[in-house]
N, C-alpha and C. Protein backbone atom coordinates (compact mmCIF):
# COMPACT_ATOMS: atom_id res chain seq x y z
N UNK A 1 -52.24 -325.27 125.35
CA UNK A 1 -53.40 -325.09 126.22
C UNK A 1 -52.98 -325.34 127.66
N UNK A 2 -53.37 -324.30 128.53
CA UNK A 2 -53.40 -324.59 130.33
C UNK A 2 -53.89 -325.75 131.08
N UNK A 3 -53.10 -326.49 131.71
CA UNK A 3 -53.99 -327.32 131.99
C UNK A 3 -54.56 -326.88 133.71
N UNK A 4 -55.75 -327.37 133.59
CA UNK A 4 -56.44 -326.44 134.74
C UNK A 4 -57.32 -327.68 135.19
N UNK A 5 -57.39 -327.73 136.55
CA UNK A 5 -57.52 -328.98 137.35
C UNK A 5 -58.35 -328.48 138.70
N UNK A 6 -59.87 -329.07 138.59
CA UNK A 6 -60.89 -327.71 139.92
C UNK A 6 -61.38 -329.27 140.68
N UNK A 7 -60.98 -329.02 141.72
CA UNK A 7 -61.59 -330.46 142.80
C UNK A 7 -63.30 -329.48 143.19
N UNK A 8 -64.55 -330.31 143.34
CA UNK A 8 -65.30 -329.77 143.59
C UNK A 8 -66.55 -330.70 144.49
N UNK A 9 -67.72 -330.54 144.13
CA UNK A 9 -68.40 -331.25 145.11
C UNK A 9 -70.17 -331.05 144.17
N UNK A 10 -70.64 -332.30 143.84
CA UNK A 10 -71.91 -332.07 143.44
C UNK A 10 -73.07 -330.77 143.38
N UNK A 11 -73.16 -330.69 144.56
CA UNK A 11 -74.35 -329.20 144.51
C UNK A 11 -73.58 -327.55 145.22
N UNK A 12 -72.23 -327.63 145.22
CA UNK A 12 -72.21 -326.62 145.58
C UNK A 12 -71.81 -325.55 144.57
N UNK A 13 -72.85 -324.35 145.23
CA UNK A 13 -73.02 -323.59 144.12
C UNK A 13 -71.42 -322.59 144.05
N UNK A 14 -70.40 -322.73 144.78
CA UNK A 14 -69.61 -322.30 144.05
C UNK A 14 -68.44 -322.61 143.13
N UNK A 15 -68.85 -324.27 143.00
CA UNK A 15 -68.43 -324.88 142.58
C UNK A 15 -68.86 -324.87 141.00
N UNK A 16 -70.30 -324.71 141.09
CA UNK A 16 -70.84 -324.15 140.04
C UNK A 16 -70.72 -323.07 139.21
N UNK A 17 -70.52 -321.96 140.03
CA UNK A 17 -69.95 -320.33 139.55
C UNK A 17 -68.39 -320.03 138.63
N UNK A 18 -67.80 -321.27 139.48
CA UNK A 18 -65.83 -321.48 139.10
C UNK A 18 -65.72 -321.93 137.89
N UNK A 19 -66.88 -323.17 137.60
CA UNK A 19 -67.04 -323.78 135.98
C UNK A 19 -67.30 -323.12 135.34
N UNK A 20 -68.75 -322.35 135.85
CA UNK A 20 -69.17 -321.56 134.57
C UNK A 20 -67.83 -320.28 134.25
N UNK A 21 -67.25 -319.77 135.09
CA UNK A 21 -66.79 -319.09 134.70
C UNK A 21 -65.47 -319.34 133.51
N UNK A 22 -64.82 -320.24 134.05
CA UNK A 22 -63.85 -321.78 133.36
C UNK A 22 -64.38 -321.58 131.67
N UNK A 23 -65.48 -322.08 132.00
CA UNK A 23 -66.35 -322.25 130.02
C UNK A 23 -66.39 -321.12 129.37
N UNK A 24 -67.42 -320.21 130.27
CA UNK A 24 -67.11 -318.92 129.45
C UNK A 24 -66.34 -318.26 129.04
N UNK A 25 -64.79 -318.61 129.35
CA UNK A 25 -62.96 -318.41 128.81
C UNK A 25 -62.96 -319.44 127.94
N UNK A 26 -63.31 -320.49 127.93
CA UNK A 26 -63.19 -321.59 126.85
C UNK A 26 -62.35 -322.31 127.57
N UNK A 27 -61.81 -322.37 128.55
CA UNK A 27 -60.95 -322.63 129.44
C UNK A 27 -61.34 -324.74 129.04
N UNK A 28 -60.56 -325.59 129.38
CA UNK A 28 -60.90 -326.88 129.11
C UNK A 28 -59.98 -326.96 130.70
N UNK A 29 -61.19 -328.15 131.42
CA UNK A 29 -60.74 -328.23 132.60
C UNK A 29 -61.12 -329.52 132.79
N UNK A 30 -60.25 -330.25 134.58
CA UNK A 30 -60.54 -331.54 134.73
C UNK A 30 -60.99 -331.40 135.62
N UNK A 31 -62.21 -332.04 136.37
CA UNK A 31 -62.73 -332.26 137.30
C UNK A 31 -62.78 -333.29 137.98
N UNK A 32 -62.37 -332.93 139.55
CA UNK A 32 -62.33 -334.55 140.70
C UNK A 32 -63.34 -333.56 141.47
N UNK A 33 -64.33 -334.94 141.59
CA UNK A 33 -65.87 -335.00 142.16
C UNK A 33 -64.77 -335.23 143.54
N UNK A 34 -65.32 -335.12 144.90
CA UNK A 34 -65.10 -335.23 145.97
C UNK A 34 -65.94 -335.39 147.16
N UNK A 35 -67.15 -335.55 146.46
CA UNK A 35 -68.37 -335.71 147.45
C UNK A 35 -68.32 -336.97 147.90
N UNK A 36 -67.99 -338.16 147.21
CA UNK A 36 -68.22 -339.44 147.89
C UNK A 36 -67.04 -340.20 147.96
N UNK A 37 -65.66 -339.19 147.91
CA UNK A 37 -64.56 -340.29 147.88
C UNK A 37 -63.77 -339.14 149.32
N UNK A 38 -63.42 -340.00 150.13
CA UNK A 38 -62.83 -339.13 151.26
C UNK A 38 -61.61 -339.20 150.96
N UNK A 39 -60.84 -340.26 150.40
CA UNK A 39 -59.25 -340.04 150.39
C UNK A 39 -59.05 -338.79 149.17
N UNK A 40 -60.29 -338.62 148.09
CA UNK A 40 -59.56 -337.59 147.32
C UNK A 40 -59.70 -336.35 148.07
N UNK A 41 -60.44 -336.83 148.33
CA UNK A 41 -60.86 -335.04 149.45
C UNK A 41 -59.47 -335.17 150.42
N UNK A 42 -58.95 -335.55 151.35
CA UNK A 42 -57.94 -335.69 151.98
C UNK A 42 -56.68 -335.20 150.95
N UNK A 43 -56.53 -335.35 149.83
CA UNK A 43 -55.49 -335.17 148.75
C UNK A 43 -55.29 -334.20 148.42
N UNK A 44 -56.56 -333.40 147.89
CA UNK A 44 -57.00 -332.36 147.68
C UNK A 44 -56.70 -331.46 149.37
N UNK A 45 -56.82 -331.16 149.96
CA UNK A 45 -57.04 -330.87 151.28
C UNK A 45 -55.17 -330.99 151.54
N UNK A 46 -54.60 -331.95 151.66
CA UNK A 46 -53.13 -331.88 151.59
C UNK A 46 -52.49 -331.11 150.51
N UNK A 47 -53.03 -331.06 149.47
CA UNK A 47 -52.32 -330.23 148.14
C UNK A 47 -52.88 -328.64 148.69
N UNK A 48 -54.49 -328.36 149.05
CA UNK A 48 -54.11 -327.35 148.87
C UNK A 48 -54.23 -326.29 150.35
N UNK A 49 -54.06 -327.34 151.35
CA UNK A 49 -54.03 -326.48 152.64
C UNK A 49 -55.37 -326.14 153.13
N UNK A 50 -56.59 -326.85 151.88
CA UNK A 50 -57.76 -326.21 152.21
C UNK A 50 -58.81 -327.15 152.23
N UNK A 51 -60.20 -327.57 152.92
CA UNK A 51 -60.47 -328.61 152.90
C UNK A 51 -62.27 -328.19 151.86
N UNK A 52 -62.18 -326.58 151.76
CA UNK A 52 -63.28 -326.55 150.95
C UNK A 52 -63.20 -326.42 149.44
N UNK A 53 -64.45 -326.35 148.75
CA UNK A 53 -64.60 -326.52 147.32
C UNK A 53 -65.46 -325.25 147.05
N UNK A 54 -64.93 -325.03 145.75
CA UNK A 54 -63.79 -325.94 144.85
C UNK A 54 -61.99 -325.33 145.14
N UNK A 55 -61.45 -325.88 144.62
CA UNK A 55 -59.96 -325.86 144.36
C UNK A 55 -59.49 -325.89 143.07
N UNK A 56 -58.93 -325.04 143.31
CA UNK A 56 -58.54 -325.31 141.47
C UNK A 56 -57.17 -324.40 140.96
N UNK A 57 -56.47 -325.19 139.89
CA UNK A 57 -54.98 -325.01 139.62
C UNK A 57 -55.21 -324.89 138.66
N UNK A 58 -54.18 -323.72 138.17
CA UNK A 58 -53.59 -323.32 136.71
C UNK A 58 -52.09 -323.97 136.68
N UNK A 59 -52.08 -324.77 135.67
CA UNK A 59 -50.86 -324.87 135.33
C UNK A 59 -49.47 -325.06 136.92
N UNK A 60 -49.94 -326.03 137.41
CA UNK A 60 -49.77 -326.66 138.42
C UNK A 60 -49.82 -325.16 139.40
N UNK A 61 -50.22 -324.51 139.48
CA UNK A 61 -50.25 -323.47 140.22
C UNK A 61 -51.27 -323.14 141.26
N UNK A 62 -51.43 -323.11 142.22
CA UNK A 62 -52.92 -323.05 143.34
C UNK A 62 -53.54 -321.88 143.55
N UNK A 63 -54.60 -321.81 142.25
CA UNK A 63 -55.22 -320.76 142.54
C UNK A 63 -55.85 -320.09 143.73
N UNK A 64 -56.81 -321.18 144.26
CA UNK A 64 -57.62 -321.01 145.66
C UNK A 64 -59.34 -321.74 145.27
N UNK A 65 -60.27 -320.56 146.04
CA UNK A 65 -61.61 -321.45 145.56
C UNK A 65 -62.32 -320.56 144.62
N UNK A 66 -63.52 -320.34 144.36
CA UNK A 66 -64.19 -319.56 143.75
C UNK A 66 -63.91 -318.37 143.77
N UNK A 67 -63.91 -317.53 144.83
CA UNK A 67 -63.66 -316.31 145.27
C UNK A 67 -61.98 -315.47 144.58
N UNK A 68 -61.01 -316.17 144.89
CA UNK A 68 -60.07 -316.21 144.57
C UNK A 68 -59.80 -316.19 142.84
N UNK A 69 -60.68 -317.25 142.06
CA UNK A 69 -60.53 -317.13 140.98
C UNK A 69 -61.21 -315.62 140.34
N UNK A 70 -62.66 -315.94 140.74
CA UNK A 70 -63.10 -314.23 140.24
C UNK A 70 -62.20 -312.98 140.47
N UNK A 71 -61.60 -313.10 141.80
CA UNK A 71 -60.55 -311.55 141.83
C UNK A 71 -59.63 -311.42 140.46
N UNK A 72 -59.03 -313.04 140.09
CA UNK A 72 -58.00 -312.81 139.33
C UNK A 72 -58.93 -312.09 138.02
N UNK A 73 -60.70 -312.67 137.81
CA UNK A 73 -61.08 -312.19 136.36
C UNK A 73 -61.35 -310.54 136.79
N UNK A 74 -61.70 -310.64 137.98
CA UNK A 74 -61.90 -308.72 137.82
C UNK A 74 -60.69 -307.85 137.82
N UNK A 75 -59.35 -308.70 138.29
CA UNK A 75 -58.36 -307.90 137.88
C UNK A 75 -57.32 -307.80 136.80
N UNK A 76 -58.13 -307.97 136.01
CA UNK A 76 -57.67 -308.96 134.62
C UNK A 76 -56.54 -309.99 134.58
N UNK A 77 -56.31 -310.60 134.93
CA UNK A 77 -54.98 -311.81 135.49
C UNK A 77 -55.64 -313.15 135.11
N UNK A 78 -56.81 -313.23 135.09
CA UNK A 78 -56.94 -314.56 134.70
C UNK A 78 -56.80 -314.88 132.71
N UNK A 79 -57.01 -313.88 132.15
CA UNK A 79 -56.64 -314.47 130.77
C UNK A 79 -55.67 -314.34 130.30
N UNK A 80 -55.00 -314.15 131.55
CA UNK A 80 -52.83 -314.60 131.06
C UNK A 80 -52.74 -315.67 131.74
N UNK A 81 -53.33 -316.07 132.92
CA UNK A 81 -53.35 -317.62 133.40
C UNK A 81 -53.59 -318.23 132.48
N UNK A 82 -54.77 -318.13 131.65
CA UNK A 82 -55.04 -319.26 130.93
C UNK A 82 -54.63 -318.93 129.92
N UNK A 83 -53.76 -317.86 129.17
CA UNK A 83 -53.46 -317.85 128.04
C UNK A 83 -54.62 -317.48 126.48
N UNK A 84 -55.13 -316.60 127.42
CA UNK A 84 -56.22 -316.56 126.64
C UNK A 84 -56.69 -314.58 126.04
């Protein structure tokens, strides 16, 4: 199994869109909340050059944010990321 790792933030809705999409692959993912901790956000933000949410890695790999992940599902690339 991929391990897949999405930094995100309580109410944002594309943070919301990235999961659902995550589940509906069956995808099993870890989530770092970042709304109330600033050094993870800073971490996150150093790892990925980017300071918005979500973020999220395949298999130590930097996908990008929401946007980024959907291109890979409309261009079929994401269910060889995840092996699926």
């Amino acid at each position: 199994m991929n391990k897949v790792i999405i930094y995100t933030t309580r109410f944002c809705p594309y943070c919301l869109r990235a999961k659902h999409l995550l589940e509906q692959k069956g995808a099993k993912y870890k989530e770092f909340r970042v709304d109330n901790d600033p050094r993870l956000r800073q971490k996150m933000a150093k790892m990925s050059n980017r300071r918005t949410v979500p973020q999220i890695w395949i298999n130590d790999k930097h996908i990008g944010g929401c946007d980024e992940l959907y291109a890979l599902e409309r261009s079929d690339k994401l269910d060889k990321l995840l092996n699926i």
